[in-house]
Protein backbone atom coordinates (compact mmCIF):
# COMPACT_ATOMS: atom_id res chain seq x y z
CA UNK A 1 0.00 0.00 0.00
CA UNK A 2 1.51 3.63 -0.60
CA UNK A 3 2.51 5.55 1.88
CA UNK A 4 0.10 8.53 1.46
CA UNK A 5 -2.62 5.70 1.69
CA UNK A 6 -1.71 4.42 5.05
CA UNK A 7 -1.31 7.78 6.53
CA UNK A 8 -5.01 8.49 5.01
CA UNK A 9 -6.64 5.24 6.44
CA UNK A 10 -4.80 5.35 9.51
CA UNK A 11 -5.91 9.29 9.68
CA UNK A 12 -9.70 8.04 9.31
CA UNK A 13 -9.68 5.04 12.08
CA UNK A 14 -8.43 7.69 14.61
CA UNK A 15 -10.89 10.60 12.81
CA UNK A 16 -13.76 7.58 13.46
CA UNK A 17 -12.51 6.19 16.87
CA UNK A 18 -12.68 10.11 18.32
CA UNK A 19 -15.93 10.66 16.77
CA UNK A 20 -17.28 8.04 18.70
CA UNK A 21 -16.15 8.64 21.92
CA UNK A 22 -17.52 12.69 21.06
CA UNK A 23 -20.22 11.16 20.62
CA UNK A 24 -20.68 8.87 23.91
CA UNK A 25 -19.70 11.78 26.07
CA UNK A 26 -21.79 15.39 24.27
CA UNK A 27 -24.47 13.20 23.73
CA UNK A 28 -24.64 11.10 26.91
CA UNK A 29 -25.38 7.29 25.28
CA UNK A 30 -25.00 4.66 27.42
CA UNK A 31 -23.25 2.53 24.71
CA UNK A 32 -19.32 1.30 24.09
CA UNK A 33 -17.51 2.54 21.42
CA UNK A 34 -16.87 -0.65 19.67
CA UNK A 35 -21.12 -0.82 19.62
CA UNK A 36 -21.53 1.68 17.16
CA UNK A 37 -21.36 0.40 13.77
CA UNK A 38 -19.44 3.16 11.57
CA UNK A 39 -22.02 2.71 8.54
CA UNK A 40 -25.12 2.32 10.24
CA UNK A 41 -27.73 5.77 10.59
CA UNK A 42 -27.09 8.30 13.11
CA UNK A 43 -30.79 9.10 12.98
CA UNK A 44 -33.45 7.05 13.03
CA UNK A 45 -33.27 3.93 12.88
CA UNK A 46 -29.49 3.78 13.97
CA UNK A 47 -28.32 5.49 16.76
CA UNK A 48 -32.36 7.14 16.71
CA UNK A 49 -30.56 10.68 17.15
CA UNK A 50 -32.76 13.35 16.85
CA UNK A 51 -32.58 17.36 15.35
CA UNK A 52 -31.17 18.25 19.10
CA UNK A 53 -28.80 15.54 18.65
CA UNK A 54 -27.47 16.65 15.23
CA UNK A 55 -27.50 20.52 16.26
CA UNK A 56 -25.34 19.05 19.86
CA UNK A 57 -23.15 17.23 17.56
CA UNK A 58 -22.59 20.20 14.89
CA UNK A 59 -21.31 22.22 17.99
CA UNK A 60 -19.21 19.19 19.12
CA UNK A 61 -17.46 18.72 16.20
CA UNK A 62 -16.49 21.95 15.22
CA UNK A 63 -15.52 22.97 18.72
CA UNK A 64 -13.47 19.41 18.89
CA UNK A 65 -12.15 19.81 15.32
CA UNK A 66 -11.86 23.72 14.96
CA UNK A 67 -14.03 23.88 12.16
CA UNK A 68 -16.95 26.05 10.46
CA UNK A 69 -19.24 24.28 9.05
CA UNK A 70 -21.43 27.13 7.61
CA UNK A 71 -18.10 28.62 5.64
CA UNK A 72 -17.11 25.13 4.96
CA UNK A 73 -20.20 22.96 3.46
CA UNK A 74 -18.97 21.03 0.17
CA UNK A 75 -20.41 23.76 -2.64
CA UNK A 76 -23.42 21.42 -4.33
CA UNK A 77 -25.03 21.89 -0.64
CA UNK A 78 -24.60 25.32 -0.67
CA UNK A 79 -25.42 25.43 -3.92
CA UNK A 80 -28.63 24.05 -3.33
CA UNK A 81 -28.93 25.91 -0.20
CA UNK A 82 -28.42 29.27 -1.23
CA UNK A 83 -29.09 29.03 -5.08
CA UNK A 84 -26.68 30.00 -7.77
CA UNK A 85 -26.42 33.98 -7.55
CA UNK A 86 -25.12 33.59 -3.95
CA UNK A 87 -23.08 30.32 -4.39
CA UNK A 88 -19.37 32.46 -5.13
CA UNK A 89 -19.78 35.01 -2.87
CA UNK A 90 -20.87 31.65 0.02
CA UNK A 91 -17.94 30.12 -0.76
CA UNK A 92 -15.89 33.13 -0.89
CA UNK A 93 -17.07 33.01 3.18
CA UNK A 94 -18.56 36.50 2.85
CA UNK A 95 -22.07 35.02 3.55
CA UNK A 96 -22.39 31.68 5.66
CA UNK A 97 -25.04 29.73 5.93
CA UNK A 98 -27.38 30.45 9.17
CA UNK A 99 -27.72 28.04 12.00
CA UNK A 100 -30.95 26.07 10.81
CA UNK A 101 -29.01 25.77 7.15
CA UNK A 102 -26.41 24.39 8.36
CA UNK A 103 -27.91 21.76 10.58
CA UNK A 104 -30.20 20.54 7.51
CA UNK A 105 -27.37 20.43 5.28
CA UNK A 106 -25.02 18.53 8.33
CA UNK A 107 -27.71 15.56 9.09
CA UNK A 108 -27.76 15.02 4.67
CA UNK A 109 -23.96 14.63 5.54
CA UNK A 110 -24.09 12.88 8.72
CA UNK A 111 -25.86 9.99 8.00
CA UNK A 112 -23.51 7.72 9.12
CA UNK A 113 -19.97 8.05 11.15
CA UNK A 114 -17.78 7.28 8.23
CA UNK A 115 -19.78 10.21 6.29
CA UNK A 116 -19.06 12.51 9.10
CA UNK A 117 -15.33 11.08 8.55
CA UNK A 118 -15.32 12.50 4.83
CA UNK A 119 -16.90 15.83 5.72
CA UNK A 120 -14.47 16.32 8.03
CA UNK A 121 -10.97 15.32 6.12
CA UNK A 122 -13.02 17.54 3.52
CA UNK A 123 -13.51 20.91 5.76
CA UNK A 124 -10.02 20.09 6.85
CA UNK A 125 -8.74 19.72 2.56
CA UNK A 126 -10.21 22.89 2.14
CA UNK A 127 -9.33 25.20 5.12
CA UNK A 128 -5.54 24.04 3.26
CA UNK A 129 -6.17 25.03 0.19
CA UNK A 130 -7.96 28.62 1.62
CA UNK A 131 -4.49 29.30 4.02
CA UNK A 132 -2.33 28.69 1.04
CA UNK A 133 -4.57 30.91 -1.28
CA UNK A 134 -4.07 33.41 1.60
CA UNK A 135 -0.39 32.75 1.68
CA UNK A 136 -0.13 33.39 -1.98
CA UNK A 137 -2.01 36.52 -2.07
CA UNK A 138 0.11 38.06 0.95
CA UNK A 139 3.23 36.79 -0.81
CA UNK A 140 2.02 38.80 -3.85
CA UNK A 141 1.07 41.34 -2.32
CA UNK A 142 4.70 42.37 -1.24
């Protein structure tokens, strides 16, 4: 396996194995890590998390991962979200997405662990790529 492949899945099992324990403790189930199933619903049927749930878990996860989820939705949601005319200047962060947006758009993505996983390694892929664009502008701007 290459080396940039076993960083990535070894980067996921620890992105999945702390997602479960935020889980356990911000949302107060009385279950074992190694009882949640990483492809079965978070709502539901699954887990049977409700809209407080996802909203608790929104927080969680941005607080425990220093994200922002309503600058940092993948741009078909906001897309959808906000329509075309507003889609550049959404993912340009100069208008995010309001609280009840963002946890819609969150539960489509969090349907299951692993596809909190990819949203995630995502938000992290592009807050990258937006510090180097910021790098490269200061750089020249000099």
């Amino acid at each position: 396996m290459e080396q940039g492949m076993l960083q990535r899945a070894t980067e996921r099992a620890r992105l999945l194995e702390e997602l479960k324990a935020l889980l356990i403790e911000n949302l107060h189930l009385s279950i074992q890590p190694d009882d949640i199933d990483p492809d079965a619903a978070l709502f539901g049927s699954g887990l049977g998390l409700d809209s407080v749930d996802a909203v608790e878990l929104i927080v969680a996860v941005e607080d425990r991962f220093d994200l922002d989820f309503s600058r940092q939705l993948p741009p078909e949601e906001a897309q959808r979200l906000l329509g075309m005319s507003s889609l550049s200047a959404q993912g340009m962060g100069e208008h995010p997405l309001n609280a009840r947006q963002v946890e819609t758009s969150m539960r489509i993505f969090m349907r299951t662990l692993n596809s909190l996983v990819d949203v995630i390694v995502w938000a992290r892929e592009i807050e990258k790529i937006s510090d180097t664009a910021k790098d490269l502008e200061q750089v020249e701007s000099l």
